[in-house]
C-alpha atoms as a PDB file:
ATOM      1  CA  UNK A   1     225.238 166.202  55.229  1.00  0.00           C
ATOM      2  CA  UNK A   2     221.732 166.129  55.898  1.00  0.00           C
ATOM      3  CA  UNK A   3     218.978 163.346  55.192  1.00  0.00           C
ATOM      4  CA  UNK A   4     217.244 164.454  51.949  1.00  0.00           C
ATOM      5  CA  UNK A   5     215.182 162.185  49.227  1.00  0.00           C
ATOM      6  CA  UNK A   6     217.691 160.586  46.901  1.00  0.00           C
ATOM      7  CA  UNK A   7     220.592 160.104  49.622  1.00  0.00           C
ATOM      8  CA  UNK A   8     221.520 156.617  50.849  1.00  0.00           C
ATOM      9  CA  UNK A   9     220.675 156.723  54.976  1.00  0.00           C
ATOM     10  CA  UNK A  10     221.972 153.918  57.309  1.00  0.00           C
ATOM     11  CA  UNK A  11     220.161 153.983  60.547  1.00  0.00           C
ATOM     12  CA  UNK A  12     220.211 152.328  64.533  1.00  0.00           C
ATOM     13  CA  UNK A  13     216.315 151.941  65.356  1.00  0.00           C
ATOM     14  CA  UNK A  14     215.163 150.066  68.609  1.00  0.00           C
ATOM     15  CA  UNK A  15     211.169 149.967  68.733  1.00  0.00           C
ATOM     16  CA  UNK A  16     208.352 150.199  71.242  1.00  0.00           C
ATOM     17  CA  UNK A  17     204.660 150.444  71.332  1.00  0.00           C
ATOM     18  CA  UNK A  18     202.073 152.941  73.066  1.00  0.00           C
ATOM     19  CA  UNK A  19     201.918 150.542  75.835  1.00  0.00           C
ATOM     20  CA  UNK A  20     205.902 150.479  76.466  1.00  0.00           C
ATOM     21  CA  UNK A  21     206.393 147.233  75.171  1.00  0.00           C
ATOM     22  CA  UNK A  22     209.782 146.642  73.247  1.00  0.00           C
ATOM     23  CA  UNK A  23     209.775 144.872  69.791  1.00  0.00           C
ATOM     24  CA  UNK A  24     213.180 143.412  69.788  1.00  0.00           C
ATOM     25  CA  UNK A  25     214.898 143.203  66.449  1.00  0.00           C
ATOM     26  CA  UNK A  26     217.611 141.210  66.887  1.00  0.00           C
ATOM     27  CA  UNK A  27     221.636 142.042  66.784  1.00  0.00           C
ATOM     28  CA  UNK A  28     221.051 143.438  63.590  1.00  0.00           C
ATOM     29  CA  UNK A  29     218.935 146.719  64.179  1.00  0.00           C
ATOM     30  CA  UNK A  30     220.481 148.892  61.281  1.00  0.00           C
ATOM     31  CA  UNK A  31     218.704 149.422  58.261  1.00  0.00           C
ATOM     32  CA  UNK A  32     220.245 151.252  54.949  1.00  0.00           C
ATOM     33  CA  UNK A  33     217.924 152.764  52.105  1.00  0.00           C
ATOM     34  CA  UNK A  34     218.029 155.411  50.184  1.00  0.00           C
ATOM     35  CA  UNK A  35     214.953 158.067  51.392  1.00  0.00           C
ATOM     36  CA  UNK A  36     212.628 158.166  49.033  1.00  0.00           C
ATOM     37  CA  UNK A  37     212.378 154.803  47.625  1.00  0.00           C
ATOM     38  CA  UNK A  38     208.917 153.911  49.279  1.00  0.00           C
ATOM     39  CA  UNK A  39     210.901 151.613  51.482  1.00  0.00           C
ATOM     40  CA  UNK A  40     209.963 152.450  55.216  1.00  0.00           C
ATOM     41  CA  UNK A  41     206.883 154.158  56.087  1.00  0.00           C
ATOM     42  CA  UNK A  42     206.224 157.782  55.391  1.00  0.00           C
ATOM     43  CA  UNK A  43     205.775 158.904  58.223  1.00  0.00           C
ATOM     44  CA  UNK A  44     209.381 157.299  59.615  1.00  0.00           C
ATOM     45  CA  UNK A  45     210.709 158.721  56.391  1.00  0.00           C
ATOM     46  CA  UNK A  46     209.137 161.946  56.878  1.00  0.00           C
ATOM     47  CA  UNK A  47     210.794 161.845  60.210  1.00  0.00           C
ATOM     48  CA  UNK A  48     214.217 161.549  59.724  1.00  0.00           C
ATOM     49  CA  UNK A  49     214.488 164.677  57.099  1.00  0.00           C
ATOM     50  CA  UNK A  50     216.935 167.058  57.994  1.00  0.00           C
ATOM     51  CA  UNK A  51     218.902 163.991  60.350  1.00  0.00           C
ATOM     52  CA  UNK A  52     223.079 164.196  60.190  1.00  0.00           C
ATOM     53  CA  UNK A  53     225.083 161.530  61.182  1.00  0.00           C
ATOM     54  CA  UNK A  54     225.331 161.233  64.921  1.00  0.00           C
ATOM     55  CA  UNK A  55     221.684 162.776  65.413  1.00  0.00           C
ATOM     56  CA  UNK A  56     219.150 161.028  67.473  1.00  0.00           C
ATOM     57  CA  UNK A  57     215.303 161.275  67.441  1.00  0.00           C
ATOM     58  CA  UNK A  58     211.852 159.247  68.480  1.00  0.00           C
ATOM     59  CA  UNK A  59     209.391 158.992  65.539  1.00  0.00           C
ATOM     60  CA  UNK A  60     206.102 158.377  65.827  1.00  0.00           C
ATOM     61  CA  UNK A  61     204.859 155.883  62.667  1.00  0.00           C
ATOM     62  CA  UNK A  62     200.957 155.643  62.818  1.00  0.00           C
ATOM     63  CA  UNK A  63     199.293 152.099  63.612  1.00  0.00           C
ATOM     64  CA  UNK A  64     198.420 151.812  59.710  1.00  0.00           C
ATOM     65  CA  UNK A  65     201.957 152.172  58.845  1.00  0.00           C
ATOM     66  CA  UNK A  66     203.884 150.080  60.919  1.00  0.00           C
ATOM     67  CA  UNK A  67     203.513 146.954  59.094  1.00  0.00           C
ATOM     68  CA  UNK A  68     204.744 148.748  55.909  1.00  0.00           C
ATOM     69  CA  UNK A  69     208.290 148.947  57.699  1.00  0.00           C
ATOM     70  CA  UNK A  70     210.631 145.777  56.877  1.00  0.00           C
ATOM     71  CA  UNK A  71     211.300 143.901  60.163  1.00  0.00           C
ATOM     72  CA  UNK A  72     213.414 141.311  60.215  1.00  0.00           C
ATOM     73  CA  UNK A  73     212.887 137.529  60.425  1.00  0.00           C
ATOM     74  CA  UNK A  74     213.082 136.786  64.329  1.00  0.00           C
ATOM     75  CA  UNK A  75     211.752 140.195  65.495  1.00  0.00           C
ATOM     76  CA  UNK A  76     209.704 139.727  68.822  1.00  0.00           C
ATOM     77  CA  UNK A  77     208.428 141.239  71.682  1.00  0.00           C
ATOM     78  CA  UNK A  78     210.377 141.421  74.360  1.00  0.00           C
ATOM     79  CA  UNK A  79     209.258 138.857  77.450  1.00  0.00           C
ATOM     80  CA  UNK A  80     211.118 138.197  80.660  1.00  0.00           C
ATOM     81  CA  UNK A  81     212.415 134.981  79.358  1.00  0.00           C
ATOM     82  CA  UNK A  82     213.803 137.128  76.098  1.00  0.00           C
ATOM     83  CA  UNK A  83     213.081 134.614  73.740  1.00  0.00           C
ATOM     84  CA  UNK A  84     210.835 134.433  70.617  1.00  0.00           C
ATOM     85  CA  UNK A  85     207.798 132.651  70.693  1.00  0.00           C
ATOM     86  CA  UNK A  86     208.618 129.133  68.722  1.00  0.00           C
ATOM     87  CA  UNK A  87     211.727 128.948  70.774  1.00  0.00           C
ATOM     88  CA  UNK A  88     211.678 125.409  72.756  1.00  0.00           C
ATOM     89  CA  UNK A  89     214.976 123.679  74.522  1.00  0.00           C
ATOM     90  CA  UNK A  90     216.476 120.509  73.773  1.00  0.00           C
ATOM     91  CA  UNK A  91     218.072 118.330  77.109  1.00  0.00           C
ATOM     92  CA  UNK A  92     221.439 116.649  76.823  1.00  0.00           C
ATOM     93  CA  UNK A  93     223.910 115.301  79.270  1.00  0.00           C
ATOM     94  CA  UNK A  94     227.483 116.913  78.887  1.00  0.00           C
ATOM     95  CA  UNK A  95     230.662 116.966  80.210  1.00  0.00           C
ATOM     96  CA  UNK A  96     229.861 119.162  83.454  1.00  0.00           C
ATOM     97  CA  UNK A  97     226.239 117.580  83.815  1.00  0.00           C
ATOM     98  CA  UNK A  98     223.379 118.064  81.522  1.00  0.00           C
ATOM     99  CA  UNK A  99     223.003 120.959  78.992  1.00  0.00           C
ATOM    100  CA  UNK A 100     220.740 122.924  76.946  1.00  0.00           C
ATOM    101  CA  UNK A 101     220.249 123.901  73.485  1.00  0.00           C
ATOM    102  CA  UNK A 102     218.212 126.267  72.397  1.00  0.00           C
ATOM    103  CA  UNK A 103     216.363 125.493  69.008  1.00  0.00           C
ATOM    104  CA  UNK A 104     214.397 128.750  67.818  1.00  0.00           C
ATOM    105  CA  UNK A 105     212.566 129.238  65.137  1.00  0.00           C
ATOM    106  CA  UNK A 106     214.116 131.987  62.920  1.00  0.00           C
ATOM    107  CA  UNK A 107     211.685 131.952  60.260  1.00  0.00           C
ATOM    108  CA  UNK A 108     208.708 133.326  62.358  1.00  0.00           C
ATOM    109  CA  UNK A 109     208.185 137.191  62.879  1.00  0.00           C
ATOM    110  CA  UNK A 110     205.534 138.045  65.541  1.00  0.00           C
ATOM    111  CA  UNK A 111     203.134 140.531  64.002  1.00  0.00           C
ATOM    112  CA  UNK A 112     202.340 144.033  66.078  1.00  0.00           C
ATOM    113  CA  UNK A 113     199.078 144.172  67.484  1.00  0.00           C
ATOM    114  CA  UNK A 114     196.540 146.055  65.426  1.00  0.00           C
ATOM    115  CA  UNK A 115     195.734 150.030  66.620  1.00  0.00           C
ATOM    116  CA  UNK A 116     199.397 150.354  68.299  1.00  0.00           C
ATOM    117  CA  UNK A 117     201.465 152.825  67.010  1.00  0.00           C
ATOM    118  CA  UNK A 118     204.983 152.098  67.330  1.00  0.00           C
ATOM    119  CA  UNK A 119     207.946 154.468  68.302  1.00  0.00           C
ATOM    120  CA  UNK A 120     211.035 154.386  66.445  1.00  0.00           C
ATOM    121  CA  UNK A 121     214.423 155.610  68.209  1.00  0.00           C
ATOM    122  CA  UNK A 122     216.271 156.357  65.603  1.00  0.00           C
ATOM    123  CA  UNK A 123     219.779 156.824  65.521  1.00  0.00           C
ATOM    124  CA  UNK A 124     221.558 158.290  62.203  1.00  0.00           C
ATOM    125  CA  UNK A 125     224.712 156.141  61.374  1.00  0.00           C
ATOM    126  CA  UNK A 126     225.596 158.272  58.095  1.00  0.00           C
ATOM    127  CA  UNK A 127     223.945 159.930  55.078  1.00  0.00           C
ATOM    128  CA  UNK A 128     225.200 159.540  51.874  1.00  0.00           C
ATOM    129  CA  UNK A 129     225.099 160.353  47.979  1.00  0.00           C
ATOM    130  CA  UNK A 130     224.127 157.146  46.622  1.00  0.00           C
END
């Protein structure tokens, strides 16, 4: 079955910008819809028409439709530390010596920069009738 408007699409995306840098979404990169909604961009849903289960593919989504596409809470780019920005450590002794704690902040999303388009590679997890 192919990706149409009215079926119910489940996708794997992972995301990076012109400039290679990787927008990290978390552990929870799928995304379900049903194509056509107005959910995702156009030009991402535009994209994926004519996608089966199994299929993979790089979309393009234009800098003034990027923001239109729901990231999650706690999406970031990625830095060599791999943490969000907000994300401080707390100090405590323990049994083996002192430990660490992470405390991040998983309310925050860190925008995209303005002009970038971003690259979506898509992977299609299964199309459905809703």
């Amino acid at each position: 079955m192919e990706t149409e408007p009215g079926k119910r699409i489940n996708i794997r995306y992972k995301c990076r910008l012109d400039d290679g840098r990787v927008y990290l979404v978390g552990e929870h990169n799928t995304l379900e819809f049903v194509v056509g909604a107005g959910r995702v961009p156009p030009a991402l849903e535009q994209g994926l028409m004519g996608m089966a289960r199994g299929d993979h593919r790089v979309i393009r989504v234009p800098a003034n439709e990027a923001n239109l596409f729901p990231f999650p809470l706690g999406s970031h780019f990625a830095f060599s530390t791999d943490r969000a920005p907000g994300v401080a450590y707390d100090f405590g002794p323990g049994l083996g010596g002192d430990v660490s704690l992470s405390l991040g902040r998983r309310d925050y999303r860190e925008p995209l920069p303005a002009g970038q388009d971003v690259f979506f590679e898509i992977e299609m997890l299964s199309v459905e009738m809703p």
